[in-house]
Protein backbone atom coordinates (compact mmCIF):
# COMPACT_ATOMS: atom_id res chain seq x y z
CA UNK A 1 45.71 64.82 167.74
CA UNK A 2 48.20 62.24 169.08
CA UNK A 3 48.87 59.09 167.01
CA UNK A 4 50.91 55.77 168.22
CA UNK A 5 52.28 52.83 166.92
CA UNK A 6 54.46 49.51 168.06
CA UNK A 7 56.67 48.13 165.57
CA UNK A 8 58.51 45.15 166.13
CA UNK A 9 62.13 46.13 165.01
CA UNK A 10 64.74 43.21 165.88
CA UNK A 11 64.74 40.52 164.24
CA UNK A 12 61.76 39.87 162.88
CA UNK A 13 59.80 41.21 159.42
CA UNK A 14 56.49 41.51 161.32
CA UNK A 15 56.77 45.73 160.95
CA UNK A 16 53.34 47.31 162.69
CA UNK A 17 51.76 45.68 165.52
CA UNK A 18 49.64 48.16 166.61
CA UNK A 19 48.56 51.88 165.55
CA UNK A 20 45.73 54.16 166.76
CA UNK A 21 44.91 57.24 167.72
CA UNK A 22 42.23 60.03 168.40
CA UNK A 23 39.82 59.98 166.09
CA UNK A 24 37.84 63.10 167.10
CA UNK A 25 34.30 64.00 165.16
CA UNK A 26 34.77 61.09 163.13
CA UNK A 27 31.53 59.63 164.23
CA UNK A 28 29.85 63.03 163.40
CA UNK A 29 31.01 62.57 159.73
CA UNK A 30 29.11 59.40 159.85
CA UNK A 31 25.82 61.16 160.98
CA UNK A 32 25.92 60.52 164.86
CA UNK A 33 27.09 63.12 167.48
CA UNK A 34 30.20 64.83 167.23
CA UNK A 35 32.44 62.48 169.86
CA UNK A 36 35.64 62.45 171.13
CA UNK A 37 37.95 59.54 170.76
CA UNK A 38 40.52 57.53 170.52
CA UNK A 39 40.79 53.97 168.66
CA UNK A 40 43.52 51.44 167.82
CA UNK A 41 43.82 48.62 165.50
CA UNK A 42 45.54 45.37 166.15
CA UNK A 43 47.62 42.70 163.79
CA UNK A 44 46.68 38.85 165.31
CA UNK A 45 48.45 37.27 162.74
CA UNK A 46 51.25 39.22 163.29
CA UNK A 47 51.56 39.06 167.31
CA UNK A 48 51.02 35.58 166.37
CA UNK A 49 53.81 34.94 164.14
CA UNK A 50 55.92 37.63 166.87
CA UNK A 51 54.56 34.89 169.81
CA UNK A 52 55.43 31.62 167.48
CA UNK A 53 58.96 32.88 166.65
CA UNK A 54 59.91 34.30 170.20
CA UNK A 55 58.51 31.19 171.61
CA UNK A 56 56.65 33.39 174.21
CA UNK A 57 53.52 30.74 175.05
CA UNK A 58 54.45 26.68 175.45
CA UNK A 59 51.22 24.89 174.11
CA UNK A 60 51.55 21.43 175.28
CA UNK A 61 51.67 18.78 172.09
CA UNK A 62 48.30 16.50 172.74
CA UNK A 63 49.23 13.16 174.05
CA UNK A 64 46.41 11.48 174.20
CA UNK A 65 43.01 11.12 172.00
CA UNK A 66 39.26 9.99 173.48
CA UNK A 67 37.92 8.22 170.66
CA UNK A 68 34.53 7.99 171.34
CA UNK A 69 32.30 4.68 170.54
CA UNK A 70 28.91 6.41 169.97
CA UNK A 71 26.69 9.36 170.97
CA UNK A 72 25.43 7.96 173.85
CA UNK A 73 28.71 7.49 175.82
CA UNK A 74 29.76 10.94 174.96
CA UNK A 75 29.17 12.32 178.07
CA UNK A 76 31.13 9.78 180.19
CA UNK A 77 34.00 10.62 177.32
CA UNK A 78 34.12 14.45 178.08
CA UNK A 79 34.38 13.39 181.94
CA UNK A 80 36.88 11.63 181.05
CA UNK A 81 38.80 14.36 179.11
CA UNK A 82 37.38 16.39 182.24
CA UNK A 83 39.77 14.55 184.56
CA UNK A 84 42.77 13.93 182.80
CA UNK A 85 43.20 17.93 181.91
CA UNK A 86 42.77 18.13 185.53
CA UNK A 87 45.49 15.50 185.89
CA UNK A 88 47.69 18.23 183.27
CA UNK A 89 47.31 15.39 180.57
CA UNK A 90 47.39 17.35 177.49
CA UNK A 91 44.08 15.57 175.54
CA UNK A 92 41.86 15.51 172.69
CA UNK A 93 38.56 14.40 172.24
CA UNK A 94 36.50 14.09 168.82
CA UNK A 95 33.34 16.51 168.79
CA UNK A 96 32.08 16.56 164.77
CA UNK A 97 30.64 12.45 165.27
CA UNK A 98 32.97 10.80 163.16
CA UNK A 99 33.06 6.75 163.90
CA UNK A 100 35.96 5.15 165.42
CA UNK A 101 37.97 4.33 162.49
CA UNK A 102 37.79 8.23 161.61
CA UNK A 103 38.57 9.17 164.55
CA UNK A 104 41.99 6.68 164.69
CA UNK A 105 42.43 8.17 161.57
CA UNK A 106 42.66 11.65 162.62
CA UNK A 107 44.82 10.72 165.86
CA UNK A 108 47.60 8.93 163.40
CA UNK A 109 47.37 12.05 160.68
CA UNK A 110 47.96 14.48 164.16
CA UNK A 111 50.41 12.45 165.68
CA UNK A 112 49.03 12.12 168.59
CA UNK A 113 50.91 9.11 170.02
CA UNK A 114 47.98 7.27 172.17
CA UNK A 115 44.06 6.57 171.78
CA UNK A 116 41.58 5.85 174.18
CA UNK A 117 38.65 3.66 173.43
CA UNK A 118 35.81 5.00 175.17
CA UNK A 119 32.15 2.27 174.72
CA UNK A 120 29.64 1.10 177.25
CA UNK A 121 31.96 -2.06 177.70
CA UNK A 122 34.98 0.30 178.86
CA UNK A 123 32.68 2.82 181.08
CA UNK A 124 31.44 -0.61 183.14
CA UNK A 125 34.91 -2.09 183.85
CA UNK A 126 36.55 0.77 183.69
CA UNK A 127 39.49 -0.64 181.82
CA UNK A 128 40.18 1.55 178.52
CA UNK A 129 41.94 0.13 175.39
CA UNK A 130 44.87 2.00 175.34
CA UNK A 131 46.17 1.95 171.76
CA UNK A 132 49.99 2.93 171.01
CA UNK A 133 49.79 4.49 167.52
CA UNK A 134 53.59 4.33 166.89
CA UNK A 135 53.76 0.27 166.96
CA UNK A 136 49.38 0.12 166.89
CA UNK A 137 49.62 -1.90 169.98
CA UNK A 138 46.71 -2.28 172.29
CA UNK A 139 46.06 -2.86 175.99
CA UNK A 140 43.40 -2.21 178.83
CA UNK A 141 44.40 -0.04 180.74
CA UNK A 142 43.02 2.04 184.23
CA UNK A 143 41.82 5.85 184.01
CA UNK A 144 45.26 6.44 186.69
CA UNK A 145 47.32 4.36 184.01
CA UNK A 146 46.53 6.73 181.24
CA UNK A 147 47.30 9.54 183.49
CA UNK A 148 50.76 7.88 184.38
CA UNK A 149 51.60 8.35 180.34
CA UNK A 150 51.69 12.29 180.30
């Protein structure tokens, strides 16, 4: 029966991005009914590495980390997150429970130039420390501030 393939052919050594084709009986020979049909088989990495190289998809580089204090203002963090995304602030927020100095840690080691301190103290005035992790300034800074900075 017919068989099909897409190669990539300029440029790049990616080769075979996808092949298929019918694949009649097949599941008979594996003890089930005789079927018709047809399959096809894809290569992520390489439509990956074809996306990456053609710059085809602009992922935004994270501006902004939510370090949060402890467990129990985790919620109020991922509201947080919540809003700026809907603000098109391009954000990260720790999920695995590491403590703050981790998490600053991780933020430096990503590049991700700015922290946000999220603890009870923060959640009732609603001022965030803001830290810069180029110069590891700090100030407090407003939810619409930190919004202001993507």
């Amino acid at each position: 029966g017919p068989i099909f393939e897409i190669v990539e052919e300029t440029k790049s050594l990616v080769g075979t991005i996808t092949a298929g084709g019918r694949y009649d009986n097949l599941i008979g020979q594996f003890g089930g009914v005789s079927t018709p049909a047809t399959g096809i088989s894809l290569g992520i990495e390489r439509i990956v590495q074809l996306v990456r190289e053609n710059n085809l998809i602009s992922i935004p580089k994270t501006r902004i980390f939510i370090a949060n204090v402890n467990d129990k203002t985790m919620p109020d963090a991922i509201k947080i997150v919540q809003k700026l995304r809907k603000e098109n602030v391009s954000c990260q927020i720790d999920l695995m429970g590491r403590n703050l100095s981790k998490q600053l840690e991780y933020a430096d080691a990503a590049g991700i130039p700015y922290v946000i301190v999220v603890g009870e103290r923060e959640l009732k005035t609603k001022k965030f420390k803001l830290r810069d992790m180029k110069n590891k300034s700090e100030k407090e800074v407003s939810l619409e501030e930190v919004a202001r900075l993507a």
